[in-house]
N, C-alpha and C. Protein backbone atom coordinates (compact mmCIF):
# COMPACT_ATOMS: atom_id res chain seq x y z
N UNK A 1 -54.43 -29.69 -10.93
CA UNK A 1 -53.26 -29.57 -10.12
C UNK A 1 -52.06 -29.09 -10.93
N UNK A 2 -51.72 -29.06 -12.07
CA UNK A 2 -51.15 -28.96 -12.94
C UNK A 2 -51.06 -27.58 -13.31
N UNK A 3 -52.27 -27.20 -13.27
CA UNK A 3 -52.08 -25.53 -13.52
C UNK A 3 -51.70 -24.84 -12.59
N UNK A 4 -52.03 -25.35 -11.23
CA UNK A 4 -51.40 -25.06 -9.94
C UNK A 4 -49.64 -23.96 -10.02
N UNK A 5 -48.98 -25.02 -10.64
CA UNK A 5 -47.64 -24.41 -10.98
C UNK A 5 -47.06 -23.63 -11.28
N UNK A 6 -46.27 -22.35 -11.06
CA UNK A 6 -46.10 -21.27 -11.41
C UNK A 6 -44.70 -21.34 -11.48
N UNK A 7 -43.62 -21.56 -13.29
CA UNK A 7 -42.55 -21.91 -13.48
C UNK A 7 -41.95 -20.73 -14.01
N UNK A 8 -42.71 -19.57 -13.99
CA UNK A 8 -42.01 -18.25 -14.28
C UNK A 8 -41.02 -18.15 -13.18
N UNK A 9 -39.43 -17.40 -13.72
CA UNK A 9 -39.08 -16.77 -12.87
C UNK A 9 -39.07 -15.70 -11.68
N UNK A 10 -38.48 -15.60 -10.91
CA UNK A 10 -39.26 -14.86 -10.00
C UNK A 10 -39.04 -12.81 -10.84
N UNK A 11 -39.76 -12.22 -9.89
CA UNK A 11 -38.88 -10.92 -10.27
C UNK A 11 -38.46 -10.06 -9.50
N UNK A 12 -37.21 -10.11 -10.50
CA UNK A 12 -35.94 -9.22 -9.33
C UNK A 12 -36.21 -7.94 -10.22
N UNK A 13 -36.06 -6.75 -9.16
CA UNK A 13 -35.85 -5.44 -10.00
C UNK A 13 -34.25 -5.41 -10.43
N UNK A 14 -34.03 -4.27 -11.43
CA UNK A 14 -33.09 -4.06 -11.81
C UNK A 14 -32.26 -3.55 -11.07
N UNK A 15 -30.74 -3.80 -10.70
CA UNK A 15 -29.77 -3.44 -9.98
C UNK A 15 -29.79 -1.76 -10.36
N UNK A 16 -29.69 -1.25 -9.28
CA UNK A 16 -29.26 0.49 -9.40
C UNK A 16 -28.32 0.83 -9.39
N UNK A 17 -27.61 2.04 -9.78
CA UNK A 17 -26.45 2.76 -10.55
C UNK A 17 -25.16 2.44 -9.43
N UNK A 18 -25.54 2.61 -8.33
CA UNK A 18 -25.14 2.82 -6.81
C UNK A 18 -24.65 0.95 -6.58
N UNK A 19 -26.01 0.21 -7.05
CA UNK A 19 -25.19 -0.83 -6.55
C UNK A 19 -24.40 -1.69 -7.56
N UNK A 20 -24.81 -1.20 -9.09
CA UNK A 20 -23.61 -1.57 -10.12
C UNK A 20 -22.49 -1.47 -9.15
N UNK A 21 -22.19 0.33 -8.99
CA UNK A 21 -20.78 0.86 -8.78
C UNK A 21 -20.92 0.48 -7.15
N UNK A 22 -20.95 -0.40 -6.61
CA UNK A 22 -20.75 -1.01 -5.35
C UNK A 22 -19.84 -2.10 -5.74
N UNK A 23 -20.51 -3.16 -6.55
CA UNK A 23 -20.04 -4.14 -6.72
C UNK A 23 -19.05 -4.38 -7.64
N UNK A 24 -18.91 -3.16 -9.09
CA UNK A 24 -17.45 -3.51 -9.50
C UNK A 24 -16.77 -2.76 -8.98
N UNK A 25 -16.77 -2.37 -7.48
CA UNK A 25 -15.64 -1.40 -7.14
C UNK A 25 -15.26 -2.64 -6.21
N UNK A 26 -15.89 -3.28 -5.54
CA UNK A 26 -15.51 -4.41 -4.60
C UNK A 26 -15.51 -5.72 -5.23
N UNK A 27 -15.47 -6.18 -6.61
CA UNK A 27 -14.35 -7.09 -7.39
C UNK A 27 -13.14 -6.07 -8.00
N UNK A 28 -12.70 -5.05 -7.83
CA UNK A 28 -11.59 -4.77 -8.47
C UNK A 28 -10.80 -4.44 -7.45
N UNK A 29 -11.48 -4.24 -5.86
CA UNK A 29 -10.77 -4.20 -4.74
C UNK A 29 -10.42 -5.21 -4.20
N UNK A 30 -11.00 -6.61 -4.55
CA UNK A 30 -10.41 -8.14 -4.38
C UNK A 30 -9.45 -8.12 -5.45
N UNK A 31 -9.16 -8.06 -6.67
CA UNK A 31 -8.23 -8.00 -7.40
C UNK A 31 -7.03 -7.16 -7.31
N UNK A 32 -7.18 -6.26 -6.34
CA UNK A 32 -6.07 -5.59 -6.45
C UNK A 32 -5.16 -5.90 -5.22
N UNK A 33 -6.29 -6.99 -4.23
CA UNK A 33 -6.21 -7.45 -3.09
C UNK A 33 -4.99 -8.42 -3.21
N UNK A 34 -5.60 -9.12 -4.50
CA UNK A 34 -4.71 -10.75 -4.61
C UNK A 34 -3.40 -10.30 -5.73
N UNK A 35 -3.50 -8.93 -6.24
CA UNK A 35 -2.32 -8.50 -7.25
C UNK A 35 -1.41 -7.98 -6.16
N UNK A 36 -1.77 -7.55 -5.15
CA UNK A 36 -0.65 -7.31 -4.12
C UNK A 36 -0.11 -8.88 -2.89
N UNK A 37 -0.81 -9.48 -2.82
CA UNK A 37 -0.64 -10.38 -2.05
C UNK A 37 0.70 -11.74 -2.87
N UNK A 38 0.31 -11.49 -4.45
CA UNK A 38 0.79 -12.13 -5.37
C UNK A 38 2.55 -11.70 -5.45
N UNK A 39 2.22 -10.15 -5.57
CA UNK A 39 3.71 -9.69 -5.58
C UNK A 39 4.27 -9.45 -4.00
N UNK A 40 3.86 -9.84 -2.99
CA UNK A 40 4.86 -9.94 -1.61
C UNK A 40 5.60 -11.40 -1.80
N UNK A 41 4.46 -12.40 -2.40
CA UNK A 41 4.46 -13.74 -2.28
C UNK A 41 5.50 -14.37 -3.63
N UNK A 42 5.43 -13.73 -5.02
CA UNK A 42 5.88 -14.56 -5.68
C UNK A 42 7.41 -13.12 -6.41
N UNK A 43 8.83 -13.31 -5.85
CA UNK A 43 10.00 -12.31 -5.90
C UNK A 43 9.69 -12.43 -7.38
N UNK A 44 10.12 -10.92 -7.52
CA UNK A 44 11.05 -10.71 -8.83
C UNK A 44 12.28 -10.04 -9.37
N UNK A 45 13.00 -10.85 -9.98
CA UNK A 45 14.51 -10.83 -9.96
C UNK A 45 14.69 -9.20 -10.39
N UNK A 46 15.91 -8.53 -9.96
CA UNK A 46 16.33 -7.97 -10.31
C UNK A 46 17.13 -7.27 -11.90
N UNK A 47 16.50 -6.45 -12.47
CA UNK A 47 17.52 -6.63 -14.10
C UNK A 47 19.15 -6.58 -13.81
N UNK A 48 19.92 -7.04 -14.81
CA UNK A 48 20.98 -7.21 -14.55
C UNK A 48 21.98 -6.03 -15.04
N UNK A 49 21.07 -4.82 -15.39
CA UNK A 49 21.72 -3.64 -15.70
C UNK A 49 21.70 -3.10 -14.41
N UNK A 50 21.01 -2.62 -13.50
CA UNK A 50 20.81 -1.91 -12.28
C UNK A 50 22.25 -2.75 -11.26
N UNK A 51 22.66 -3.96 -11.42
CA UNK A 51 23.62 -4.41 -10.41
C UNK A 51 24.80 -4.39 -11.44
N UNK A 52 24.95 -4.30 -12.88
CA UNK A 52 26.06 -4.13 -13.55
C UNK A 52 26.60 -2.76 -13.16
N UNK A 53 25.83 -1.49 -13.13
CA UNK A 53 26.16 0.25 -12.88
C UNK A 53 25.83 0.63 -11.99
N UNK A 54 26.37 0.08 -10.29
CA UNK A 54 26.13 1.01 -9.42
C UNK A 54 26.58 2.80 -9.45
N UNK A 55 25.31 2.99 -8.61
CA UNK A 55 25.36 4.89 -8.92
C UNK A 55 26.63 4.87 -7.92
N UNK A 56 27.04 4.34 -7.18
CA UNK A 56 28.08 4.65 -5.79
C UNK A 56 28.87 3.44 -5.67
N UNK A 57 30.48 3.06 -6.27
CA UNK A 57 31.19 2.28 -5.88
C UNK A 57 30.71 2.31 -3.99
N UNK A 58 31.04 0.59 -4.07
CA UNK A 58 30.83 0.00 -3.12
C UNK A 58 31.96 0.93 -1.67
N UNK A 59 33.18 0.43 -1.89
CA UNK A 59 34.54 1.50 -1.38
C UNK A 59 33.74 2.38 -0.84
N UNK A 60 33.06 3.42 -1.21
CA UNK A 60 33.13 4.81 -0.31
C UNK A 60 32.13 4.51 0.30
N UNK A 61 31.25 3.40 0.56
CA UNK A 61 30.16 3.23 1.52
C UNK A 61 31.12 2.68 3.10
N UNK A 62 31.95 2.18 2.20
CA UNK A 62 32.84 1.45 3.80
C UNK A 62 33.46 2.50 4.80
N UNK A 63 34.16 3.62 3.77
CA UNK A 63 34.53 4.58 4.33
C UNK A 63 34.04 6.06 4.75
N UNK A 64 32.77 5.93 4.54
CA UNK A 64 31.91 6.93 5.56
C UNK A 64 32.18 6.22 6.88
N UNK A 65 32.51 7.43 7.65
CA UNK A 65 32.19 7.34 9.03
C UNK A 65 30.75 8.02 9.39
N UNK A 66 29.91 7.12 10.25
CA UNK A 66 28.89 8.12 10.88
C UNK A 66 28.82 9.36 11.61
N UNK A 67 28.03 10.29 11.19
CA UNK A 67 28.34 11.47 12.18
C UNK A 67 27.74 11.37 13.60
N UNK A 68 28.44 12.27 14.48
CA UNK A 68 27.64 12.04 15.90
C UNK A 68 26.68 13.39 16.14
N UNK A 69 25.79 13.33 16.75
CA UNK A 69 24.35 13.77 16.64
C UNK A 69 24.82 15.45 17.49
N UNK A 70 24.59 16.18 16.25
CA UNK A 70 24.88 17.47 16.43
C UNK A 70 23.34 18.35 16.77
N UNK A 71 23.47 18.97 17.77
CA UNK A 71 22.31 19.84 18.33
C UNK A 71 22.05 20.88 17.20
N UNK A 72 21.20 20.93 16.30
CA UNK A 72 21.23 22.05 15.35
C UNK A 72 20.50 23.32 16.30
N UNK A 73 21.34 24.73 15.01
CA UNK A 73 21.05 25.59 15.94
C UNK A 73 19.51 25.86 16.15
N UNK A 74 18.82 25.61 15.40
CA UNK A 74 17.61 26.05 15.46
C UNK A 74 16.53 25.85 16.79
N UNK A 75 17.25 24.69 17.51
CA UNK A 75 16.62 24.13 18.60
C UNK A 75 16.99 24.70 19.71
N UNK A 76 16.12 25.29 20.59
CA UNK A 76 16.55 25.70 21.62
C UNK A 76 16.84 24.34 22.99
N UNK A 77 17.89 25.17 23.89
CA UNK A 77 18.39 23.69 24.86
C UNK A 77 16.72 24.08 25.79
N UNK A 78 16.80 22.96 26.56
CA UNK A 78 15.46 22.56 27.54
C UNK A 78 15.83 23.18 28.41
N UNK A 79 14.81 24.01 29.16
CA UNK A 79 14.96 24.62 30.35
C UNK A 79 15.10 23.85 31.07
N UNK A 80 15.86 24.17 32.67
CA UNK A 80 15.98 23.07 33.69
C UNK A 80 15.25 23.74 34.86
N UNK A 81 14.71 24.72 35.01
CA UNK A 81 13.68 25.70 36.02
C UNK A 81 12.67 25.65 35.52
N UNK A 82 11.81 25.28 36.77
CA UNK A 82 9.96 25.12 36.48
C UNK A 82 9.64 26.34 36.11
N UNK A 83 8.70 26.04 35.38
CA UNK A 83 8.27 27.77 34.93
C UNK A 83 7.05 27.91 36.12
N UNK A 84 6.69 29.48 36.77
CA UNK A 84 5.77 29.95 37.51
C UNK A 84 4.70 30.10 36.84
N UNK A 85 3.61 29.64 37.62
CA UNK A 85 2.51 29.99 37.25
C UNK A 85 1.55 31.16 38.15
């Protein structure tokens, strides 16, 4: 009964080229999963050179006025007559 036993491992063939590059493409696509999920989730401060030298005093943002929505020429106006068919 003893010899009965068969404690070899089983056998697996060797993984193929295709499913190497399956599987470290889909652990580096979970990693890049949780490297983005990480940076929505955990802020990072601002350097304190970028808020020391604004490119645009604050002032001339107040004093833009918005423009009002100019028809450029390139657009023709909409016909208001059905066209014949």
């Amino acid at each position: 009964m003893a010899s009965d036993l068969d404690f070899s491992p089983p056998e697996v063939p060797e993984p193929t080229f295709l499913e190497n590059l399956l599987r470290y493409g889909l652990f580096l696509g979970a990693i890049f999963q949780l490297i983005c999920v990480l940076a929505i989730i955990v802020p990072i401060p601002k350097s304190h050179e970028v808020e020391a030298e604004p490119s645009e005093p604050r002032g001339a943002e107040v004093t833009k006025k918005p423009k009002a929505a100019v028809p450029s020429a390139n657009k023709r106006p909409k016909k208001e007559t059905k066209k014949k068919r």
